[in-house]
N, C-alpha and C. Protein backbone atom coordinates (compact mmCIF):
# COMPACT_ATOMS: atom_id res chain seq x y z
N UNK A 1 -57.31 212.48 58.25
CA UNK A 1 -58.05 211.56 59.11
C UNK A 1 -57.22 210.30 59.32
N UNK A 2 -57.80 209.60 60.13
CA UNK A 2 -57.19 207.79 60.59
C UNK A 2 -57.10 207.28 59.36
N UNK A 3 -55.85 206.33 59.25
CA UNK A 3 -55.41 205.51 57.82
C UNK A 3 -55.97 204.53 58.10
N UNK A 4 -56.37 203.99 59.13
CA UNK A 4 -56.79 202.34 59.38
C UNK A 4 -58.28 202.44 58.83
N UNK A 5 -58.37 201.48 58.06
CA UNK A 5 -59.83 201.22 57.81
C UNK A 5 -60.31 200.33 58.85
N UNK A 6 -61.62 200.05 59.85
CA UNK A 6 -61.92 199.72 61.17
C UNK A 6 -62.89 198.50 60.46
N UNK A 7 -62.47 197.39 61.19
CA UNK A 7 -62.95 196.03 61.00
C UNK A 7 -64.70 195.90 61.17
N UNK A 8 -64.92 196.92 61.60
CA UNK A 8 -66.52 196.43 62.15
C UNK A 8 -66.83 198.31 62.58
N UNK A 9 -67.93 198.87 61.46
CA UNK A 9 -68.62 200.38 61.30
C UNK A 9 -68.57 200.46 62.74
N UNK A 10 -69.06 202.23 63.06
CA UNK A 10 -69.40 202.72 63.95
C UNK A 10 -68.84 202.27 65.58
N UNK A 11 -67.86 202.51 65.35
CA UNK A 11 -66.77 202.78 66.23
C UNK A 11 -66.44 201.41 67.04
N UNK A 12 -66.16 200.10 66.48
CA UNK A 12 -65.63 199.48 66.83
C UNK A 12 -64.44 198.90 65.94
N UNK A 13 -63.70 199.74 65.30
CA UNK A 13 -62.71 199.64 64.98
C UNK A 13 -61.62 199.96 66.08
N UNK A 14 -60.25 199.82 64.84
CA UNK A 14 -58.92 199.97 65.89
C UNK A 14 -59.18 202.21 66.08
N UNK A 15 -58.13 202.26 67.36
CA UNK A 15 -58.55 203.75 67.47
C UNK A 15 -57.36 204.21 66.76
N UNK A 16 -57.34 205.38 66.55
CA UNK A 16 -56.32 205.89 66.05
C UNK A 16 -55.27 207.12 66.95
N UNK A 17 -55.49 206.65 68.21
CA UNK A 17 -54.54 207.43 69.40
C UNK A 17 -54.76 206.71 70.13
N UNK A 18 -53.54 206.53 71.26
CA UNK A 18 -53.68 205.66 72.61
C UNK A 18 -53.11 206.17 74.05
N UNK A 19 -53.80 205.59 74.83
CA UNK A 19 -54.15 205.91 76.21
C UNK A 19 -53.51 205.19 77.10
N UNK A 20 -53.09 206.22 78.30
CA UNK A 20 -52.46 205.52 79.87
C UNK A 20 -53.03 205.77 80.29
N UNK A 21 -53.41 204.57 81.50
CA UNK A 21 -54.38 204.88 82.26
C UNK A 21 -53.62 204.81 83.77
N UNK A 22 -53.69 206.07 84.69
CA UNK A 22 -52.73 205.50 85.72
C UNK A 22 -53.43 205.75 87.30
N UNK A 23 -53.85 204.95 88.20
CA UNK A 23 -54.53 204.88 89.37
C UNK A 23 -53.57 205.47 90.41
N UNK A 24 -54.41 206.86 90.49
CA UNK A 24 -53.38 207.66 91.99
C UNK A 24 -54.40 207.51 93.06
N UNK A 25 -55.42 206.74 93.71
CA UNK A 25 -55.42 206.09 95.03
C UNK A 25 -56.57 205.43 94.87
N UNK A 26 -56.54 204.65 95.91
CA UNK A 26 -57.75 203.92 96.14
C UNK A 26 -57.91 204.06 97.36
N UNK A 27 -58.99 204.01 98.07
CA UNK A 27 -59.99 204.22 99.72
C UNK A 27 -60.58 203.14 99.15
N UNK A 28 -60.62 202.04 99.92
CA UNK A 28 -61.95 201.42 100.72
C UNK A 28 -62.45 201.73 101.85
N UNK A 29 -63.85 202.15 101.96
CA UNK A 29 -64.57 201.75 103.74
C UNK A 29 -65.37 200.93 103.82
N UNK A 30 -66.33 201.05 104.55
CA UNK A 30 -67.35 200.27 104.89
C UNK A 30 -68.56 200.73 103.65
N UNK A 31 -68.84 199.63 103.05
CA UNK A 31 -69.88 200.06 102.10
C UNK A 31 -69.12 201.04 100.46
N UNK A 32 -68.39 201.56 100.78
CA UNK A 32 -67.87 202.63 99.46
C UNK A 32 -66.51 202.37 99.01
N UNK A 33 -66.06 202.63 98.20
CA UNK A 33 -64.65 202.46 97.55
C UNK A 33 -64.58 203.90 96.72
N UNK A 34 -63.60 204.59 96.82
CA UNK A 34 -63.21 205.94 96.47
C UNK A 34 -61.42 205.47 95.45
N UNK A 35 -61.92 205.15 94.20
CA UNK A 35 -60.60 205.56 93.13
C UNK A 35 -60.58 206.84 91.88
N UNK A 36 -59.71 207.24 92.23
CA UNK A 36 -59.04 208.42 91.80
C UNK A 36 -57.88 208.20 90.55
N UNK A 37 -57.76 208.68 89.14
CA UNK A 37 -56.84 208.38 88.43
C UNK A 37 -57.19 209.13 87.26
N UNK A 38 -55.47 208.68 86.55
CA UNK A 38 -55.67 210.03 85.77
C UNK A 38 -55.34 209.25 84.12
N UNK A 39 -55.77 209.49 83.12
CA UNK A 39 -56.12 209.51 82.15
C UNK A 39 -55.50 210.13 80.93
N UNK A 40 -54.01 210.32 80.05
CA UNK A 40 -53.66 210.86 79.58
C UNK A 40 -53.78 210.43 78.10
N UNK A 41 -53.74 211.21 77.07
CA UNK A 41 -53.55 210.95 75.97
C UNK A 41 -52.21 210.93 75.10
N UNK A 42 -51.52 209.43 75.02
CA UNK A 42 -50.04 209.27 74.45
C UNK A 42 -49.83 209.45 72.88
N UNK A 43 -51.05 209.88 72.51
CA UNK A 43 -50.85 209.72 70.86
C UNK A 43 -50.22 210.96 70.30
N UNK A 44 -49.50 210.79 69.42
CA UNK A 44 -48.56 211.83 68.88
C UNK A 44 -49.43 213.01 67.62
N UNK A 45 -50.81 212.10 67.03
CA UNK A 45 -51.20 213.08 66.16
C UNK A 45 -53.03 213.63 66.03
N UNK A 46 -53.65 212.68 67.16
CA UNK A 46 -54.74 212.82 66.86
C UNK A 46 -55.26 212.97 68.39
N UNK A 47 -56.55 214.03 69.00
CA UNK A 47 -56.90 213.90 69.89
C UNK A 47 -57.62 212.68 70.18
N UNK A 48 -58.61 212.40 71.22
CA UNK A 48 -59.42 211.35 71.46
C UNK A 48 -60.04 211.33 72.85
N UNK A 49 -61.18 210.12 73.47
CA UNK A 49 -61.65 210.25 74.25
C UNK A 49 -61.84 208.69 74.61
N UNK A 50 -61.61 208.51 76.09
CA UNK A 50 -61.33 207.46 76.62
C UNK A 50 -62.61 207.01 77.59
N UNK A 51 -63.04 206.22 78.05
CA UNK A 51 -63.91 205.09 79.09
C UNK A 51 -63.22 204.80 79.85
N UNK A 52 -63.35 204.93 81.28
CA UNK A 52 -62.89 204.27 82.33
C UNK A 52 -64.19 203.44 82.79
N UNK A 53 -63.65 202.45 83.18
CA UNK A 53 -64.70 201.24 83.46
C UNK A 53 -64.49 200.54 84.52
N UNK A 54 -65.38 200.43 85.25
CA UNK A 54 -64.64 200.05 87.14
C UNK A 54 -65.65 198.54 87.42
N UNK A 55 -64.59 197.58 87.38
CA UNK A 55 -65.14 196.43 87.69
C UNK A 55 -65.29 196.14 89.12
N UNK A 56 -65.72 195.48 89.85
CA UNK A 56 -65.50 194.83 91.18
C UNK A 56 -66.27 193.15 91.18
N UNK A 57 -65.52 192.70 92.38
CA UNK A 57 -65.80 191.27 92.88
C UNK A 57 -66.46 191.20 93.88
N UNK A 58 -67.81 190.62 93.97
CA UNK A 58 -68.11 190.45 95.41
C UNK A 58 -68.07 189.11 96.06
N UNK A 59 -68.23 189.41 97.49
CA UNK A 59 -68.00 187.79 97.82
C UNK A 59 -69.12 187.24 97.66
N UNK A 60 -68.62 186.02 98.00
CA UNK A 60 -70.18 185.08 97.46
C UNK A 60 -70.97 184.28 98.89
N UNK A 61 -72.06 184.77 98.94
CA UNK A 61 -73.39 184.57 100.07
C UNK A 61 -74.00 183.42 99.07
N UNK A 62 -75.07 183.78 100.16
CA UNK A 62 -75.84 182.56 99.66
C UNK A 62 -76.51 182.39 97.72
N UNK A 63 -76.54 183.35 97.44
CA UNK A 63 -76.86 183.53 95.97
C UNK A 63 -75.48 183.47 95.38
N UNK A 64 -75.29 182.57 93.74
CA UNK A 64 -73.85 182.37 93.44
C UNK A 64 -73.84 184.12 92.68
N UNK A 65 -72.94 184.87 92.95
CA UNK A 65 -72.39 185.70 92.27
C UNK A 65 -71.70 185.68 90.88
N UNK A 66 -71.76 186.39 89.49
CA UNK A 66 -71.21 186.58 88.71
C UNK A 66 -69.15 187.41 89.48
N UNK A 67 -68.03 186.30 88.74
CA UNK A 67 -66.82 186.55 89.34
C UNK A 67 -66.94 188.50 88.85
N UNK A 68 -66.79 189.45 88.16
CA UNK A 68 -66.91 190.50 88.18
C UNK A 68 -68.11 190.97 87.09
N UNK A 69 -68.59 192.34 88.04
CA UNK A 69 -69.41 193.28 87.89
C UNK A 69 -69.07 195.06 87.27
N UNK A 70 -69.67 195.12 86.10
CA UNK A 70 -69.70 196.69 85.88
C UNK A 70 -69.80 197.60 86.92
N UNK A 71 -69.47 198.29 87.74
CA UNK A 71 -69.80 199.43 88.54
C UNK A 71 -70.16 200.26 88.06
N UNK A 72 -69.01 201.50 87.46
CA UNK A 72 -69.20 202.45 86.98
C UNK A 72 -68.66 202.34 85.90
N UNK A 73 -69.11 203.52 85.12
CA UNK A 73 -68.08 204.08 83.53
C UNK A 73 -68.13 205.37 83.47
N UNK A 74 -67.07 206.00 83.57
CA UNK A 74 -66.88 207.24 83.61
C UNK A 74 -65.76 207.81 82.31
């Protein structure tokens, strides 16, 4: 198993494999945004499983907006 003992239980410790994360396109249209990317695992001894997490900015109307928003997590 992982040698690191993790600073804080139940899975917010350090991980014990690491991840590239690499964006092969983006589409914007009207209303939708379409990104596509791929996700590999660089670690030499342990499998694992990764979060992709898609922020965005909106502009700001008459209500003040938070500068970025969760979208998705996939």
């Amino acid at each position: 198993m992982c040698s690191i003992e993790p600073a804080y239980p139940f899975g917010y410790g350090l991980s014990c494999t690491d991840f590239r994360m690499d964006t092969e396109s983006v589409q914007a249209g009207e209303g939708r945004v379409t990104l596509k990317g791929r996700v590999t695992n660089t670690g030499e001894r342990f499998s694992g499983r990764e979060v992709v997490q898609v922020y965005y900015s909106a502009p700001e109307g008459r209500l003040e907006k938070p500068w970025q928003e969760l979208r998705a997590m996939i």
